[in-house]
Protein backbone atom coordinates (compact mmCIF):
# COMPACT_ATOMS: atom_id res chain seq x y z
CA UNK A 1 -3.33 -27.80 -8.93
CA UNK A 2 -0.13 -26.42 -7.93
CA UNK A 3 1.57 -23.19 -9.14
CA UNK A 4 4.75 -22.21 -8.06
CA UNK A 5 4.45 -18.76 -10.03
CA UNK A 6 1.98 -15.62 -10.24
CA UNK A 7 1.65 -12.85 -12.28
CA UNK A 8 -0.46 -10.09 -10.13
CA UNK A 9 -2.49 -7.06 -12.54
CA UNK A 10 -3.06 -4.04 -10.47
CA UNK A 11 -4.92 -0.92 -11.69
CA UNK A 12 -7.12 0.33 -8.26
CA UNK A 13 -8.95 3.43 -6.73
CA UNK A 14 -7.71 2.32 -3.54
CA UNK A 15 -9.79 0.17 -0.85
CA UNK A 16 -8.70 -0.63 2.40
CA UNK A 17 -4.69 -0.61 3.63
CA UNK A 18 -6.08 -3.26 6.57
CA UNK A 19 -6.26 -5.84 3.71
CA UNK A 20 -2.73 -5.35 2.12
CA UNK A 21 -1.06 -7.16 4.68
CA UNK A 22 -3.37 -10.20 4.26
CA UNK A 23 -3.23 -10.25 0.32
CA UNK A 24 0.57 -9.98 0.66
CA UNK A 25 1.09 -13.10 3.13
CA UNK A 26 -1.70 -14.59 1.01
CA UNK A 27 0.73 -14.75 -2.14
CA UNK A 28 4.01 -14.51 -0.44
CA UNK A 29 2.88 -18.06 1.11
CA UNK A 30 1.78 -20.05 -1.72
CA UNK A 31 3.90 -18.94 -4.25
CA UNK A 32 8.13 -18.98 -4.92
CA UNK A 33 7.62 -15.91 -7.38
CA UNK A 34 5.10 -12.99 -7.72
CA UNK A 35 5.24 -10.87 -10.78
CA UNK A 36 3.16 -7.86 -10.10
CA UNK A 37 2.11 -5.13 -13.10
CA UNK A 38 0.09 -2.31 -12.35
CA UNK A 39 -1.49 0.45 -15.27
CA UNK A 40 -3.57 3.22 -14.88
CA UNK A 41 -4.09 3.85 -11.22
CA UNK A 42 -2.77 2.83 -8.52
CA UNK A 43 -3.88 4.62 -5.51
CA UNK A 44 -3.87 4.08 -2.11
CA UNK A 45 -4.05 0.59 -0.55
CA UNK A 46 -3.51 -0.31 -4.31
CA UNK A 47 -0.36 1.40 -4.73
CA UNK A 48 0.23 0.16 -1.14
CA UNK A 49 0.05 -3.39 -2.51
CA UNK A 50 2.00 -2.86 -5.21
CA UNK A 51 5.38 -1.94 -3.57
CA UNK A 52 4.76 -4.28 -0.39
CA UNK A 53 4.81 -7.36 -2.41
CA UNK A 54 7.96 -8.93 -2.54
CA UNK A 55 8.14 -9.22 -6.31
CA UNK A 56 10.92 -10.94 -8.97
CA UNK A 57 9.24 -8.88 -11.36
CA UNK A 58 7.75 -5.20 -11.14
CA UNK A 59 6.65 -3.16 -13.80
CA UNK A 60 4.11 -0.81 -15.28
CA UNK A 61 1.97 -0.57 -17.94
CA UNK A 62 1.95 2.48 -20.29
CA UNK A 63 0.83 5.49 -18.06
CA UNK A 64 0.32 4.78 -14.07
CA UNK A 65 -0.14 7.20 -11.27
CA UNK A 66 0.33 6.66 -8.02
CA UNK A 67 -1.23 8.15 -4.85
CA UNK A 68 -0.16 7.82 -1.16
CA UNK A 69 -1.85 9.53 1.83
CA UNK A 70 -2.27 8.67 5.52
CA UNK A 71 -4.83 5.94 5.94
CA UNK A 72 -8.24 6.47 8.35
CA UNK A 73 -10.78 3.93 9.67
CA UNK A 74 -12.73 2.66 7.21
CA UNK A 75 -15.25 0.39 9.57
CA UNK A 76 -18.48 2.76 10.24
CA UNK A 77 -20.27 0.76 12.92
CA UNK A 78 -18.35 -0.70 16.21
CA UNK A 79 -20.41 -4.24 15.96
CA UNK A 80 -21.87 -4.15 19.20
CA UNK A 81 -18.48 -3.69 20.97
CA UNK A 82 -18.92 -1.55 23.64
CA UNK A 83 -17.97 2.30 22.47
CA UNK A 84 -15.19 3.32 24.80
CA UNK A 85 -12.87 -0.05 24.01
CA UNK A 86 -14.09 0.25 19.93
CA UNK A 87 -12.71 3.90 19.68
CA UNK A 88 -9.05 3.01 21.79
CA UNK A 89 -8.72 0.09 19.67
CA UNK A 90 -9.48 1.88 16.64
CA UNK A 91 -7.15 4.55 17.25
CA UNK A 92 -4.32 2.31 18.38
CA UNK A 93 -4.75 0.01 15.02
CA UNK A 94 -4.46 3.21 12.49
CA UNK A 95 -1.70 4.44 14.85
CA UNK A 96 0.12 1.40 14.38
CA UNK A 97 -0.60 0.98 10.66
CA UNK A 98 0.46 4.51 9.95
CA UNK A 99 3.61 3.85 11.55
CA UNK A 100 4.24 0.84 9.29
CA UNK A 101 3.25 2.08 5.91
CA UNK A 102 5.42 5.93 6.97
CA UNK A 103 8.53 3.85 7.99
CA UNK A 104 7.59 1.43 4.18
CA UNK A 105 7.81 4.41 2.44
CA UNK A 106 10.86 6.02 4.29
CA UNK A 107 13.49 3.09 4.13
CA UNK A 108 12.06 0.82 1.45
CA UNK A 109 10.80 3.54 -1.44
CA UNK A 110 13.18 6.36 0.13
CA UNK A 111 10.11 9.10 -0.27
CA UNK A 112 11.15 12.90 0.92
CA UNK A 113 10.61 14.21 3.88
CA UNK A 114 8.67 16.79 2.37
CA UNK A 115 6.58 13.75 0.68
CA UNK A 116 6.33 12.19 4.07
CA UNK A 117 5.70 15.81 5.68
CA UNK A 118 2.75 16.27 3.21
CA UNK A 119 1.24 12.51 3.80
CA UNK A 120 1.63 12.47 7.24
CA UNK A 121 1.43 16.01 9.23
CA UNK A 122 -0.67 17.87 6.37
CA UNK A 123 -2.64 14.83 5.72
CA UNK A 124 -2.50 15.46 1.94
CA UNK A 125 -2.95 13.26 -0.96
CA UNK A 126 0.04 13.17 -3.28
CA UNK A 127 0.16 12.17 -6.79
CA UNK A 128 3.03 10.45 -8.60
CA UNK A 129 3.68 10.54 -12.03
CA UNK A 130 4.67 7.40 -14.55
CA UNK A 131 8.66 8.98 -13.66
CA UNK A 132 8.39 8.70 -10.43
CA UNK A 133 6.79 6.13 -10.13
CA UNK A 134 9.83 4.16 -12.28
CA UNK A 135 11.93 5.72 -9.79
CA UNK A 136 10.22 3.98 -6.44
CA UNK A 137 10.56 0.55 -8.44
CA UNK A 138 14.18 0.85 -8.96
CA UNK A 139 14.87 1.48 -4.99
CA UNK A 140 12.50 -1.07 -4.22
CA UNK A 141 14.06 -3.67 -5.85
């Protein structure tokens, strides 16, 4: 079975933003185009997802809103690894992912820097209507 084409249906809560990257090289790899809707909600990693993928097609269903905040360490146990190296490498990974997603949403969806100020000093969650979110697909192109 070989498909050269995929249509991807988000509508998502969230999860976690360390599993973006791999969903995104998952489908970026085995297929020419990606198609990606999204309805309802798409928060967090999910709206994340939605705007990394580098789609032919992008487009949403009726009513969507769209969340972004800072993202935090989701793992709560350090697997036996001893404490000291688990908490420099955890805070060195969401360092670095924070970096990436801020400088995603700077240059590629062109938010504020009152949006970014709010994300990423205040730590805030903030909410995007159906408008707004029309307006992120057209710079994202």
């Amino acid at each position: 079975w070989e498909a050269s084409e995929v249509d991807v249906y988000i509508s998502s809560y969230g999860g976690s933003a360390f599993e973006v990257d791999k969903i995104v090289h998952l489908l970026e790899d085995n297929f020419e185009t990606i198609n990606v809707y999204a309805c309802g909600n798409l928060l967090s990693a999910g709206f994340y997802l939605f705007f990394r993928l580098k789609a032919k097609k992008r487009k949403l269903i009726g009513k969507t809103v769209g969340m972004f905040h800072k993202s935090t360490w989701d793992h709560l146990t350090s697997f036996g690894v001893k404490k000291s190296t688990y908490e420099k490498a955890k805070v060195e990974h969401i360092e670095q992912l924070n970096e990436e997603q801020r400088l995603f949403c700077k240059n590629v969806l062109k938010f504020t820097e009152q949006e970014l100020a709010l994300i990423y000093e205040e730590e805030e969650d903030v909410y995007f209507d159906t408008k707004s979110m029309e307006e992120f697909i057209k710079v994202r192109k």
